[in-house]
PDB file of N, CA and C in Angstrom:
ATOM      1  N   UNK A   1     192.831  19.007  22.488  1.00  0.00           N
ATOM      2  CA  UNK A   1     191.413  18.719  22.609  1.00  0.00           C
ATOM      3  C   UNK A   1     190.836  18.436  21.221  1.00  0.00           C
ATOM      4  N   UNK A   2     190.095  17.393  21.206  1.00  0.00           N
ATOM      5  CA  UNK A   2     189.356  16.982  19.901  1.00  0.00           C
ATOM      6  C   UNK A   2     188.180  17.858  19.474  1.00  0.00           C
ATOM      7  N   UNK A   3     188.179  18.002  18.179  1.00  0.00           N
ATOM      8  CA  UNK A   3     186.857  18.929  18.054  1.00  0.00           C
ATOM      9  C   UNK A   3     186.034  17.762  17.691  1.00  0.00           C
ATOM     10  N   UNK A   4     185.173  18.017  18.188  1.00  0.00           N
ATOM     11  CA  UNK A   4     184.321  17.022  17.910  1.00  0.00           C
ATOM     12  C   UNK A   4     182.662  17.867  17.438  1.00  0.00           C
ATOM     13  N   UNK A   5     181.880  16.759  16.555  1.00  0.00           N
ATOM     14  CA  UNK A   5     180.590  18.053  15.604  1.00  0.00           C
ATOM     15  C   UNK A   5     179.576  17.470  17.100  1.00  0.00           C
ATOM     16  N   UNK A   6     179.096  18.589  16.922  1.00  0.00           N
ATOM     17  CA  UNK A   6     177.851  18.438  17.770  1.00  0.00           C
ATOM     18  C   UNK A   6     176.762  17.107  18.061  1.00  0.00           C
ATOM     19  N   UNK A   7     176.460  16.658  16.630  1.00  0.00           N
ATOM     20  CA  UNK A   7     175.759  15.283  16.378  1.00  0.00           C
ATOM     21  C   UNK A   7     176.763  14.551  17.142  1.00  0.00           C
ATOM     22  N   UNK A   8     178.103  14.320  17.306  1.00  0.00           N
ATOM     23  CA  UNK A   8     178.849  13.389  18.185  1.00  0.00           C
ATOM     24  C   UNK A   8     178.021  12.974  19.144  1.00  0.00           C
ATOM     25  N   UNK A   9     177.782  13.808  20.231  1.00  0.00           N
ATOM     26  CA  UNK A   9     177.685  14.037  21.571  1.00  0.00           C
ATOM     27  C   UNK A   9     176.983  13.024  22.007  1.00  0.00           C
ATOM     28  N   UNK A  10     177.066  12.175  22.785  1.00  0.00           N
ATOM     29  CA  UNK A  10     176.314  11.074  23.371  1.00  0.00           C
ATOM     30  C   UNK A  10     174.977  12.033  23.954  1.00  0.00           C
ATOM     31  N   UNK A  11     174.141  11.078  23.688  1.00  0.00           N
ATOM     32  CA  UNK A  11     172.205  11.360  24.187  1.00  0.00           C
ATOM     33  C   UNK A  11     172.956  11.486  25.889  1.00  0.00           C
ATOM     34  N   UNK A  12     173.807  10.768  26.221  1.00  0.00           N
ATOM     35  CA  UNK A  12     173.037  10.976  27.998  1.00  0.00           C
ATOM     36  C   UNK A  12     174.009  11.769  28.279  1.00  0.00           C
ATOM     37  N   UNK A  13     174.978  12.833  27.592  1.00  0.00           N
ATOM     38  CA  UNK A  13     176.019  13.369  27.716  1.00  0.00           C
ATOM     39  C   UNK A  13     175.182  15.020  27.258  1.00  0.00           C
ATOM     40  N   UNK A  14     173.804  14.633  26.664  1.00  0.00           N
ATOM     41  CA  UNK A  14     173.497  16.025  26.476  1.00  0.00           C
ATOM     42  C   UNK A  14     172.433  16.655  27.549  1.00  0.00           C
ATOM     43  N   UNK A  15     172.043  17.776  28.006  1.00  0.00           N
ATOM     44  CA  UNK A  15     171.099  18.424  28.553  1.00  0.00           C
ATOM     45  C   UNK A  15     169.803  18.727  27.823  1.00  0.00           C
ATOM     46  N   UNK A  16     170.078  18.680  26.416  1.00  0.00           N
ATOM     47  CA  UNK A  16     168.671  19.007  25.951  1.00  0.00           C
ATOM     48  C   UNK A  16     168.326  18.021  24.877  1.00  0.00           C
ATOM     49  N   UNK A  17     167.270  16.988  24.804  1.00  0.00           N
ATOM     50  CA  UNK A  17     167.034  16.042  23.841  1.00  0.00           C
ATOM     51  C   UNK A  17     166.215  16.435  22.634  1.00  0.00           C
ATOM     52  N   UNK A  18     166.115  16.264  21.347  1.00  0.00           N
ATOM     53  CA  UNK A  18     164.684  16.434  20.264  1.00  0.00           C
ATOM     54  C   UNK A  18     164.035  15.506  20.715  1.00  0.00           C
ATOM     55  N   UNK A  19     163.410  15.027  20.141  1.00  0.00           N
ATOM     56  CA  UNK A  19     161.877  14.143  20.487  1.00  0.00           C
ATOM     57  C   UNK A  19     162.720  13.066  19.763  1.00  0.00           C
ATOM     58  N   UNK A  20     163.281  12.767  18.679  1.00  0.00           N
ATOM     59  CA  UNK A  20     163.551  11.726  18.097  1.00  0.00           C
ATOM     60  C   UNK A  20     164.845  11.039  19.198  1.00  0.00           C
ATOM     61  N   UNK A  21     165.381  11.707  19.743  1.00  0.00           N
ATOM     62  CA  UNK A  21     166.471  11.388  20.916  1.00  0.00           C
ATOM     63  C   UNK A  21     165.988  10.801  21.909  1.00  0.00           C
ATOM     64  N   UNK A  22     165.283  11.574  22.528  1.00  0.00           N
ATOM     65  CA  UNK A  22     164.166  11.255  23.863  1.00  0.00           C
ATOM     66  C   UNK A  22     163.387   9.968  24.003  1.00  0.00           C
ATOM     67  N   UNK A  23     162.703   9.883  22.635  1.00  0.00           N
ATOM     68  CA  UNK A  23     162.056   8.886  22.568  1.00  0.00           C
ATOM     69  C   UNK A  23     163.198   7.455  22.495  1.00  0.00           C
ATOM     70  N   UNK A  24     164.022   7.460  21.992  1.00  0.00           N
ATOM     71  CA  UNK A  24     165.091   6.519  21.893  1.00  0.00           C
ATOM     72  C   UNK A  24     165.695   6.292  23.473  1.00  0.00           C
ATOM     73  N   UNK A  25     165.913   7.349  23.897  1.00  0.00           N
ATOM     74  CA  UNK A  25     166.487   7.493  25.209  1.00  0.00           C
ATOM     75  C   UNK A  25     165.488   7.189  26.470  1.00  0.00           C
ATOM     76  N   UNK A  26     164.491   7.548  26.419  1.00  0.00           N
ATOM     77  CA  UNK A  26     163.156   6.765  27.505  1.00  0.00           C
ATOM     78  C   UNK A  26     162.667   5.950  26.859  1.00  0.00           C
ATOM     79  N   UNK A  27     163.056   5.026  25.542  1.00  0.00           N
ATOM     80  CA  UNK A  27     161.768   4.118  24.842  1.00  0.00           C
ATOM     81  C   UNK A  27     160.406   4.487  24.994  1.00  0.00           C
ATOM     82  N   UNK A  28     160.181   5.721  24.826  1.00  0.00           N
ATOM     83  CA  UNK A  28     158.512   5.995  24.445  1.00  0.00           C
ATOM     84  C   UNK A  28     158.965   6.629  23.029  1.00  0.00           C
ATOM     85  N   UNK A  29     157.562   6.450  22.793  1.00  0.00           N
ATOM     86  CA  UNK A  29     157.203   6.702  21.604  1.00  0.00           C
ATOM     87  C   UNK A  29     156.934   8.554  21.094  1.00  0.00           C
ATOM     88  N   UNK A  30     157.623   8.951  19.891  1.00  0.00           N
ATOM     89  CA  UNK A  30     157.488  10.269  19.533  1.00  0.00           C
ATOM     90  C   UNK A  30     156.055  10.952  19.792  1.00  0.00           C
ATOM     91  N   UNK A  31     155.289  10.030  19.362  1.00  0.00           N
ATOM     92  CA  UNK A  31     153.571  10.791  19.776  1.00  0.00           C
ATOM     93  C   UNK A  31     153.186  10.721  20.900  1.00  0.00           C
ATOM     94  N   UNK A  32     153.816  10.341  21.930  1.00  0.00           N
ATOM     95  CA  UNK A  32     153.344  10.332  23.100  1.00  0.00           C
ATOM     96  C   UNK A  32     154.172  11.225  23.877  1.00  0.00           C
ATOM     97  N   UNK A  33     155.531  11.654  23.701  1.00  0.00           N
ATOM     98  CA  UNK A  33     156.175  12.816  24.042  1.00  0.00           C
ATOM     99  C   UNK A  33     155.361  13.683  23.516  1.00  0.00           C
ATOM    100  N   UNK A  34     155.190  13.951  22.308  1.00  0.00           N
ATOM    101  CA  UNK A  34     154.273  15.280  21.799  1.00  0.00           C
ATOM    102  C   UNK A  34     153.180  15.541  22.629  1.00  0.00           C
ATOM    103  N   UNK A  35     152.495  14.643  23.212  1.00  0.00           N
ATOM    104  CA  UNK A  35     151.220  14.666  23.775  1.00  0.00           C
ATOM    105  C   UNK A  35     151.975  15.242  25.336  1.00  0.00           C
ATOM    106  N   UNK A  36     152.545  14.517  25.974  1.00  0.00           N
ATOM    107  CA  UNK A  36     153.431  14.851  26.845  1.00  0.00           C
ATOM    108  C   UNK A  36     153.763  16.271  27.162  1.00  0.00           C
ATOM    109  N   UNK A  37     154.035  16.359  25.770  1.00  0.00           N
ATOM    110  CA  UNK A  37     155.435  17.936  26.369  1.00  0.00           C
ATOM    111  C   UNK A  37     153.860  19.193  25.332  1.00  0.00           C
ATOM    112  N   UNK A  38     152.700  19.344  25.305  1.00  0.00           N
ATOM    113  CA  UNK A  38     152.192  20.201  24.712  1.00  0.00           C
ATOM    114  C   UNK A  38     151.560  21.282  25.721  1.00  0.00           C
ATOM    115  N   UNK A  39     151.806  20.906  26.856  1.00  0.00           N
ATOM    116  CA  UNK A  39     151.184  21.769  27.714  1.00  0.00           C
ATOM    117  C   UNK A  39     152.057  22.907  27.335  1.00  0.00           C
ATOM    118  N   UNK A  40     151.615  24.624  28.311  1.00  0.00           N
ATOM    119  CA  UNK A  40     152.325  25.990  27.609  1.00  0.00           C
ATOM    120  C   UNK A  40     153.433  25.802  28.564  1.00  0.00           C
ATOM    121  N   UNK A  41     152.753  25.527  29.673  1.00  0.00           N
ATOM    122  CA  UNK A  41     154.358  25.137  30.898  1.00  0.00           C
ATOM    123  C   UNK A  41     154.607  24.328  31.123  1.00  0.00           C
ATOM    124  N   UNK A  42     154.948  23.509  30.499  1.00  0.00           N
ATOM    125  CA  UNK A  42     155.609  22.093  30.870  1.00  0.00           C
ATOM    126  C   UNK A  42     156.624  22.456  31.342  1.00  0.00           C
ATOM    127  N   UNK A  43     157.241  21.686  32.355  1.00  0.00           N
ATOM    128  CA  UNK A  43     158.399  22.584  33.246  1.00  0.00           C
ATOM    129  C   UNK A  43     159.289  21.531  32.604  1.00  0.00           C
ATOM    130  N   UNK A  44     159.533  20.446  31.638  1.00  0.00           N
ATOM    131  CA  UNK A  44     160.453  19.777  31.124  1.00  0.00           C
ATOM    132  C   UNK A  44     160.639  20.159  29.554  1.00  0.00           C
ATOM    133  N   UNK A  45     160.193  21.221  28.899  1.00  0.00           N
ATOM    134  CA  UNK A  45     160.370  21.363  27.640  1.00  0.00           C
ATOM    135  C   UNK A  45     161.060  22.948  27.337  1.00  0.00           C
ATOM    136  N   UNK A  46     161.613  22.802  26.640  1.00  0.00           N
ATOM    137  CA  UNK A  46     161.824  24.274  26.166  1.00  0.00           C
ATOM    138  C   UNK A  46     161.745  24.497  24.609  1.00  0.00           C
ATOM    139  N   UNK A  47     161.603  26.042  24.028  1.00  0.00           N
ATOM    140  CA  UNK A  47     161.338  26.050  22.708  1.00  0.00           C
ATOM    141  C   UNK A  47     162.819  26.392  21.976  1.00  0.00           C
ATOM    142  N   UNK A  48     162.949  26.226  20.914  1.00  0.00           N
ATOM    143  CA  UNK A  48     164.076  26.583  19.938  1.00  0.00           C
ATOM    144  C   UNK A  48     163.372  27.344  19.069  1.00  0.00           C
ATOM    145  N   UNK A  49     162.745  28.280  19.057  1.00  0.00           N
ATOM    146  CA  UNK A  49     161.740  28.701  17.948  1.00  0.00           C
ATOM    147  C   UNK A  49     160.505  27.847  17.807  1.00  0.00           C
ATOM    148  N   UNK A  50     160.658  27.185  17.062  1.00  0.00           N
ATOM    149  CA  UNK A  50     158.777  25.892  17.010  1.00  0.00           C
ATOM    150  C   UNK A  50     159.647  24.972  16.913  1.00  0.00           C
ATOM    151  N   UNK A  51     161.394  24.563  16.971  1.00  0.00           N
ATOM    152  CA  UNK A  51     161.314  23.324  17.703  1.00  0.00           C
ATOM    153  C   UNK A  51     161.556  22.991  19.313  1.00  0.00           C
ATOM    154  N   UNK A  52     160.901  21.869  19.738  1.00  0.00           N
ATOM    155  CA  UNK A  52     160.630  21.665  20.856  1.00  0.00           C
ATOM    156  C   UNK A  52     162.054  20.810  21.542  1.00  0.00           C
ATOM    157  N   UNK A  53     162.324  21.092  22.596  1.00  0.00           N
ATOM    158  CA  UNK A  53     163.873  20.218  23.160  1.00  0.00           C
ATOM    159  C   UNK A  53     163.220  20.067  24.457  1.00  0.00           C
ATOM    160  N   UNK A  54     163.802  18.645  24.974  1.00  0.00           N
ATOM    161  CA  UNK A  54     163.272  17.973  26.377  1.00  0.00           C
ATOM    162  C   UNK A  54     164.467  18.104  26.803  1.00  0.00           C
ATOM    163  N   UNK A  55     164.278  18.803  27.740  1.00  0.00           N
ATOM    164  CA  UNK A  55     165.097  18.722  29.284  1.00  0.00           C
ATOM    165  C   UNK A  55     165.258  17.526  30.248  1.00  0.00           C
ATOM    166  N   UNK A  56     166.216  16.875  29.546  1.00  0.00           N
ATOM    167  CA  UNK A  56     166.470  15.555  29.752  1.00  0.00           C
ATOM    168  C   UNK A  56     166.538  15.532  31.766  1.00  0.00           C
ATOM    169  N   UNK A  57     167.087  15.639  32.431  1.00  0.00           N
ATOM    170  CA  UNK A  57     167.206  15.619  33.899  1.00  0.00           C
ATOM    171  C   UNK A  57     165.645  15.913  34.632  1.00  0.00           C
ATOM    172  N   UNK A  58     165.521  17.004  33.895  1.00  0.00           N
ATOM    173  CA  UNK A  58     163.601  17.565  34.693  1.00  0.00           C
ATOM    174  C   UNK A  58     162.811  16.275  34.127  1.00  0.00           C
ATOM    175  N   UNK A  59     162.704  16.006  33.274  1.00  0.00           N
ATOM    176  CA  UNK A  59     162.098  15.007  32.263  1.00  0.00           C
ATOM    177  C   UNK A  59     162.364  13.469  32.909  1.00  0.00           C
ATOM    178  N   UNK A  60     163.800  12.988  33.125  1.00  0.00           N
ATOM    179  CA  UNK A  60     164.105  11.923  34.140  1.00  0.00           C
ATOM    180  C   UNK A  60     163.493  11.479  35.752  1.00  0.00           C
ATOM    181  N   UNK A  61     163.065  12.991  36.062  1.00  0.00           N
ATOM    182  CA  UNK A  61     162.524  13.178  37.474  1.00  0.00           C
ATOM    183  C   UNK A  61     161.435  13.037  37.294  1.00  0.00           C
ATOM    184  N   UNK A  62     160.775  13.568  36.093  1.00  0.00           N
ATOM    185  CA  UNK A  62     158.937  13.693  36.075  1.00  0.00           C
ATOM    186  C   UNK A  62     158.772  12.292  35.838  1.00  0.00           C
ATOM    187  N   UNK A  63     159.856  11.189  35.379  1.00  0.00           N
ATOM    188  CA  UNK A  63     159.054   9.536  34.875  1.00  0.00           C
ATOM    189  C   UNK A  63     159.518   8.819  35.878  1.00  0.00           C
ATOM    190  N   UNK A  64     160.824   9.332  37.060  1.00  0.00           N
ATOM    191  CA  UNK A  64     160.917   8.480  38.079  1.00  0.00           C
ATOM    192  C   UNK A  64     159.563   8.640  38.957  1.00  0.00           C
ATOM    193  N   UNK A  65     159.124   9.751  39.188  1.00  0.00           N
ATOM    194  CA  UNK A  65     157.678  10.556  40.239  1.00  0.00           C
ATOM    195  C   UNK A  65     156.990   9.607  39.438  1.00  0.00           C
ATOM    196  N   UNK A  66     156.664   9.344  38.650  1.00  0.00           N
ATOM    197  CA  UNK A  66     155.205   8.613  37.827  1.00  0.00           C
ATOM    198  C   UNK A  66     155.061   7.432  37.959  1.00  0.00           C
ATOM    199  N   UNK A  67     153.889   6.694  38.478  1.00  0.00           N
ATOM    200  CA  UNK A  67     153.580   5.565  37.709  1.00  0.00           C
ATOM    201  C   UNK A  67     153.197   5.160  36.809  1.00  0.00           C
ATOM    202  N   UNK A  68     152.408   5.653  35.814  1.00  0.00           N
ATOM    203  CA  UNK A  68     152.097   5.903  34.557  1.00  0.00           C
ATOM    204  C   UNK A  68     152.208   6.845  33.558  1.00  0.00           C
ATOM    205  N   UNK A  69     152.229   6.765  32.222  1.00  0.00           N
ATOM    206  CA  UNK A  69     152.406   7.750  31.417  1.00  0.00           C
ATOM    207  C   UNK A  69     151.802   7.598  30.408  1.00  0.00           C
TER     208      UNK A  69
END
């Protein structure tokens, strides 16, 4: 088995995105995730301490449900 570093990992191969991922990975824009994910329960975000990670699958479901964002 290859070790492979963490940064490897393909975006759609991971469960939890940063904002700089996310935004690459849905083409929106970093300030508009921020605006997005600031609610206290956002049921698509979780904390790392004060950094913020998107729950890529919950997050996929909340922009298929949407017509706008």
């Amino acid at each position: 088995m290859e070790n492979k570093n963490i940064k490897d990992v393909a975006i759609a191969d991971k469960a939890l995105l940063t904002l700089e991922e996310a935004a690459k990975y849905f083409n929106i824009g970093i300030n508009k995730l921020r605006i997005m994910t600031n609610e206290e329960n956002c049921p698509y975000v979780v904390w790392n301490g004060s950094k913020r990670l998107i729950k890529r699958k919950p997050f996929e479901e909340y922009l298929y449900r949407s017509y706008s964002i």
